[in-house]
C-alpha atoms as a PDB file:
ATOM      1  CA  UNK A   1      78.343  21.524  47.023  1.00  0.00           C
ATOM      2  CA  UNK A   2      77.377  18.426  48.951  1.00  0.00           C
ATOM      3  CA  UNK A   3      73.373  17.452  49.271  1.00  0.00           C
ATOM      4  CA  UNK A   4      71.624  18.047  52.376  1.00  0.00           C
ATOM      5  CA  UNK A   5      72.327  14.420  53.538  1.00  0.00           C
ATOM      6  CA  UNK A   6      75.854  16.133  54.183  1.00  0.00           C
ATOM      7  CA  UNK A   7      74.531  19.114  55.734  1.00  0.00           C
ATOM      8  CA  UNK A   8      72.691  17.815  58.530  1.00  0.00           C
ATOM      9  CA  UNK A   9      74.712  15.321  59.736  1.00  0.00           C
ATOM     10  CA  UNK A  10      77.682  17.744  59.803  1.00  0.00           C
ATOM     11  CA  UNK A  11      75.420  20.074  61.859  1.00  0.00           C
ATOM     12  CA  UNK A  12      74.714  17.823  64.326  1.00  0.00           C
ATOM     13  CA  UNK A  13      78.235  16.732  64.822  1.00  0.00           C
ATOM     14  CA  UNK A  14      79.021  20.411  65.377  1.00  0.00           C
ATOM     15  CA  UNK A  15      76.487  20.605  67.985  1.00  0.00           C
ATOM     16  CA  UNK A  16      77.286  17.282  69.375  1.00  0.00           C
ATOM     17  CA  UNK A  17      80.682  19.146  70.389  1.00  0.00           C
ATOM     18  CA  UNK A  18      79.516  22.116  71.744  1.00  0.00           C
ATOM     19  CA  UNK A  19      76.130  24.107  72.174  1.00  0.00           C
ATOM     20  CA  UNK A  20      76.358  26.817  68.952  1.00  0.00           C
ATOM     21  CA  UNK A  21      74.122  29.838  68.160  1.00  0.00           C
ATOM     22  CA  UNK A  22      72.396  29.600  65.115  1.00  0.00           C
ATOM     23  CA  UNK A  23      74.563  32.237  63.558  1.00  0.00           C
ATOM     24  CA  UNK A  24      77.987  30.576  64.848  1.00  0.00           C
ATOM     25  CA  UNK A  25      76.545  27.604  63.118  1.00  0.00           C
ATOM     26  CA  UNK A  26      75.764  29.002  60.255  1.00  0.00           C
ATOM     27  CA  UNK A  27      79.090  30.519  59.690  1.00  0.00           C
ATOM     28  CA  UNK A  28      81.249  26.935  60.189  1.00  0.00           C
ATOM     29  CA  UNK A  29      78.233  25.292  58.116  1.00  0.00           C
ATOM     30  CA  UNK A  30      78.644  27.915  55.050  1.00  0.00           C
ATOM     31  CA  UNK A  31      82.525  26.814  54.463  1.00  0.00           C
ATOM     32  CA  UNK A  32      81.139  23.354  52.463  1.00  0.00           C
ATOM     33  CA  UNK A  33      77.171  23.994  51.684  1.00  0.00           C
ATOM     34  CA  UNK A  34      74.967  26.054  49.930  1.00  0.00           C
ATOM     35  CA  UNK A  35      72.764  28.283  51.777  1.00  0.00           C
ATOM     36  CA  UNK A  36      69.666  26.557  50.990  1.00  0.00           C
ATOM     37  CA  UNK A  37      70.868  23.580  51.874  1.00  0.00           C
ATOM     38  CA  UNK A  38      72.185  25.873  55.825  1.00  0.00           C
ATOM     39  CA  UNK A  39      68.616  26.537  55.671  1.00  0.00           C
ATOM     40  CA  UNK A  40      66.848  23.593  55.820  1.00  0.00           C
ATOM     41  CA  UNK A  41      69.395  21.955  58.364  1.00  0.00           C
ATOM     42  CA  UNK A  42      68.906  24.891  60.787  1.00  0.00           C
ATOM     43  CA  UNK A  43      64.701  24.483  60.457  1.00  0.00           C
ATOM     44  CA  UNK A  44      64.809  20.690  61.253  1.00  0.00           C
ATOM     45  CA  UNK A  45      67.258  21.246  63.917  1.00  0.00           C
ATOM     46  CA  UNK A  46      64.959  24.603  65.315  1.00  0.00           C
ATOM     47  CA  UNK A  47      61.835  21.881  65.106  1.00  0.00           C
ATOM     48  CA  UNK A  48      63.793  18.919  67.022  1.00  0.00           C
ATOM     49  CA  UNK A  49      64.816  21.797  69.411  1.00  0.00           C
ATOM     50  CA  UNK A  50      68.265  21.046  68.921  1.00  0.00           C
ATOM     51  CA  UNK A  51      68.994  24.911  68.258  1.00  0.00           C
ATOM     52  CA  UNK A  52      67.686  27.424  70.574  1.00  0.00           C
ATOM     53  CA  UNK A  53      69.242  30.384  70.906  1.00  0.00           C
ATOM     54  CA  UNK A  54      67.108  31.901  73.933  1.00  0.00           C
ATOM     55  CA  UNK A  55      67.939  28.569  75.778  1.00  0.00           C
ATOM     56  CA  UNK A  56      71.439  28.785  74.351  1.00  0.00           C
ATOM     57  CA  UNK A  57      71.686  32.582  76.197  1.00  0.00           C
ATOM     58  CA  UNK A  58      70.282  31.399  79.055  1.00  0.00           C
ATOM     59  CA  UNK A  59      72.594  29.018  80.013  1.00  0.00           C
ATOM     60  CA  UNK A  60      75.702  30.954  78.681  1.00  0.00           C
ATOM     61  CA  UNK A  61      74.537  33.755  80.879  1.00  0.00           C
ATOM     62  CA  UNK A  62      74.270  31.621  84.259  1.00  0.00           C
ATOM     63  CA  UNK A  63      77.636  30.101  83.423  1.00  0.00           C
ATOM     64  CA  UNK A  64      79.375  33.514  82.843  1.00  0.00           C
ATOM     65  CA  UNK A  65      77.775  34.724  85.922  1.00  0.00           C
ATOM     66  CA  UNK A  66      79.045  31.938  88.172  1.00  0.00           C
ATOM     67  CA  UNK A  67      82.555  32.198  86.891  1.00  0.00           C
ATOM     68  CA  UNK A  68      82.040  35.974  88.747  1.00  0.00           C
ATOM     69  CA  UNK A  69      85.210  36.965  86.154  1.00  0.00           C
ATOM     70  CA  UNK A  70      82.587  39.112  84.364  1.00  0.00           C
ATOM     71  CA  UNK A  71      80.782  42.187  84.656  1.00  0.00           C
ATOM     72  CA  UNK A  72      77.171  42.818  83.515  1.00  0.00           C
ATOM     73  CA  UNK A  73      78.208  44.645  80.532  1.00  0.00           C
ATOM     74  CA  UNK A  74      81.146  41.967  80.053  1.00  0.00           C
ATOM     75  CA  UNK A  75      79.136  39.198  79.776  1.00  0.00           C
ATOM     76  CA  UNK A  76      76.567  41.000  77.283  1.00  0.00           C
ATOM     77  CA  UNK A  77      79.902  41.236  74.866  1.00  0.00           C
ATOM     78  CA  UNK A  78      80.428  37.761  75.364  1.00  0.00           C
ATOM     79  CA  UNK A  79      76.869  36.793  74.203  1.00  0.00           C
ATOM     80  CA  UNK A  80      77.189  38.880  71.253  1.00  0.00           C
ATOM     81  CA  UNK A  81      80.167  37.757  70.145  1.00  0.00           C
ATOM     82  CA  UNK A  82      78.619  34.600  70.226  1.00  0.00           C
ATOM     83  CA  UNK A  83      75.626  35.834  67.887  1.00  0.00           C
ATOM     84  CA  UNK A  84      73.097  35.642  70.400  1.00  0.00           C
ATOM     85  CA  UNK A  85      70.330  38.261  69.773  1.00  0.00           C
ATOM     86  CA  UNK A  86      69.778  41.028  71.931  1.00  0.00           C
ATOM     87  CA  UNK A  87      66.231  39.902  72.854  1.00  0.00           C
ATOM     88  CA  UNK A  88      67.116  36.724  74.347  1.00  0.00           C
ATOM     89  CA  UNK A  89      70.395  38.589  75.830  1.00  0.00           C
ATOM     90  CA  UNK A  90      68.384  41.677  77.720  1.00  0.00           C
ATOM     91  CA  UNK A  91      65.852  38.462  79.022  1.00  0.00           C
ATOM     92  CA  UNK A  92      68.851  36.418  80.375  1.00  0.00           C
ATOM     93  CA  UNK A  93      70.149  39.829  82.075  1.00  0.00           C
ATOM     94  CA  UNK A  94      67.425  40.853  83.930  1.00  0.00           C
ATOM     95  CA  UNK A  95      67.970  39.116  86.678  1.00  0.00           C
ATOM     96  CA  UNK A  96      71.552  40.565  87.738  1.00  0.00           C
ATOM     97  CA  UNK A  97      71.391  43.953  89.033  1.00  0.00           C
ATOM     98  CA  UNK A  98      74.078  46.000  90.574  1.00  0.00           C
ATOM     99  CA  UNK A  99      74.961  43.837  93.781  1.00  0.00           C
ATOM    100  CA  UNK A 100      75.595  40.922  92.110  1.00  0.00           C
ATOM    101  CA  UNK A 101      78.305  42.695  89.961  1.00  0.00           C
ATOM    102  CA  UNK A 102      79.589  43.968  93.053  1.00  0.00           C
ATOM    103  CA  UNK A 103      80.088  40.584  94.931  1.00  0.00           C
ATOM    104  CA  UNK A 104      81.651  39.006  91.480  1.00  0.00           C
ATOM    105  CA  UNK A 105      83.981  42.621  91.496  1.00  0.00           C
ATOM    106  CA  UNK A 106      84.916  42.571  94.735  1.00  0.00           C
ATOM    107  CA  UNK A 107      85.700  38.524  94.772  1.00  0.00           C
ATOM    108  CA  UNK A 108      87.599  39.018  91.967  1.00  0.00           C
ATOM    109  CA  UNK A 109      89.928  41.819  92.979  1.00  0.00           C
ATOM    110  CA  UNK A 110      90.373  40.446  96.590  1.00  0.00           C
ATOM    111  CA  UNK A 111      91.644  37.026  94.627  1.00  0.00           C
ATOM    112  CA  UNK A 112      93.705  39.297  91.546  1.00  0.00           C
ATOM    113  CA  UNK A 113      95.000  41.880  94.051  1.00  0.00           C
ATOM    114  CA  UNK A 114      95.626  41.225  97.815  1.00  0.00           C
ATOM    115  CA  UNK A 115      97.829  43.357  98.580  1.00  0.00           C
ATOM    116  CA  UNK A 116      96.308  46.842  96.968  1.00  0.00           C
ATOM    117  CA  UNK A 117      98.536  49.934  97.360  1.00  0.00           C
ATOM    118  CA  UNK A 118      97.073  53.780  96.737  1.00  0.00           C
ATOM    119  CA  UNK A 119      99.324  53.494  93.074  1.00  0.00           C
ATOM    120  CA  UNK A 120      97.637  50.063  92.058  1.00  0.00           C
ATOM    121  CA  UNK A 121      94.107  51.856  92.330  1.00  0.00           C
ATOM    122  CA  UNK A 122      94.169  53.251  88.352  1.00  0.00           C
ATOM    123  CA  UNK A 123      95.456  49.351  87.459  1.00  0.00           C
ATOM    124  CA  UNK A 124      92.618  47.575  89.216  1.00  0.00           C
ATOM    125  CA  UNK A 125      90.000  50.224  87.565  1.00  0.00           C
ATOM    126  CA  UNK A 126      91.008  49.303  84.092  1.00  0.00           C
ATOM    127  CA  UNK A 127      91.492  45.561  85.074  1.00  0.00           C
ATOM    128  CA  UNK A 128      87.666  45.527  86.296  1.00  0.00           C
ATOM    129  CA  UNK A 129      86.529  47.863  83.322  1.00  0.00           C
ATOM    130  CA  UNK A 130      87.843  45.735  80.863  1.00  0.00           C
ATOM    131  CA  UNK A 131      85.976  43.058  82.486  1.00  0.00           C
ATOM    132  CA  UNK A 132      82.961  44.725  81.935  1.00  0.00           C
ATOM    133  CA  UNK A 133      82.386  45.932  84.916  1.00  0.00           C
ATOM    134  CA  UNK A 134      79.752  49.025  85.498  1.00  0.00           C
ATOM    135  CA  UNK A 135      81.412  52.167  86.258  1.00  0.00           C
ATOM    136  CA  UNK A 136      79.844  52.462  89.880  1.00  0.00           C
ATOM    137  CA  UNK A 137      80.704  48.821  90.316  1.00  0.00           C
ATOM    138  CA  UNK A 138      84.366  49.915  89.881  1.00  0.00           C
ATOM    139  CA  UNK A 139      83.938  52.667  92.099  1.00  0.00           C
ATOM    140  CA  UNK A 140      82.222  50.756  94.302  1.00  0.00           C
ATOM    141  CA  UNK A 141      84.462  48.477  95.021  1.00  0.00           C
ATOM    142  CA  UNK A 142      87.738  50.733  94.440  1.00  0.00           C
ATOM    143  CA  UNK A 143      86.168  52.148  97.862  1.00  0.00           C
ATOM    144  CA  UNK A 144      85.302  50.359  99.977  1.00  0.00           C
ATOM    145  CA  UNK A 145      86.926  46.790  99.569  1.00  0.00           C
ATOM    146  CA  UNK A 146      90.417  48.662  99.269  1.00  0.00           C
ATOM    147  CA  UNK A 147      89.094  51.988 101.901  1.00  0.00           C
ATOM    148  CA  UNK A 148      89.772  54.611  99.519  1.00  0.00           C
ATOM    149  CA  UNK A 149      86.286  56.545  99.645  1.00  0.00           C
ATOM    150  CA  UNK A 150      86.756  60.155  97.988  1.00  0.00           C
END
């Protein structure tokens, strides 16, 4: 295993690239050095504020929101998959409620399907669900951006 000379310097190098959670960097940094080694890297990045997750989620959350190719519940999977914790995730969230979603929903299906028919309705329902899209958002937008109220 290399000393922690190596460790650190490869860590920042990673994060020079791109912001990483602690956990994502973790994971790349465990391929070459020993965890103790992980360890102290991550605290003297942590102190230098170099690595903050909660800042980390903030950010990721703004950007996935201004993209509007997410749902609520979409974006959540993102920041897990990410290994964000759920604290810092449910903070980031609070702010986006219901008619956000909708705007980003209804945006996106005007751009993905302009010309809607009464068959396409089931396509653009899983299209939005799989974006992570709340179920009333779907519905929401299902009737009234394409006028098929039940």
């Amino acid at each position: 295993m290399a000393s922690n000379k190596g460790c650190l310097p490869a860590a920042v190098k990673l994060l020079a690239g791109r912001d990483h959670s602690e956990q994502e960097l973790r994971r790349k940094l465990c391929r070459r050095f020993a965890a103790a080694e992980i360890d102290a890297a991550v605290a003297v990045l942590k102190d230098r504020r170099y690595l903050d997750d909660a800042a980390l989620t903030g950010r990721l959350a703004a950007r996935y929101a201004a993209d509007g190719q997410h749902g609520v519940y979409g974006i959540r999977a993102k920041l897990l998959a990410r290994g964000l914790p759920a604290a810092a995730i449910d903070a980031a969230l609070a702010g986006y409620d219901a008619t956000c979603e909708y705007g980003w929903a209804a945006a996106l299906c005007r751009k993905r399907f302009p010309a809607a028919q009464t068959g396409d309705l089931p396509k653009i329902g899983r299209f939005l669900a799989a974006r992570g899209f709340a179920v009333e958002t779907v519905t929401a937008v299902v009737g009234r951006v394409y006028g098929y109220d039940e």
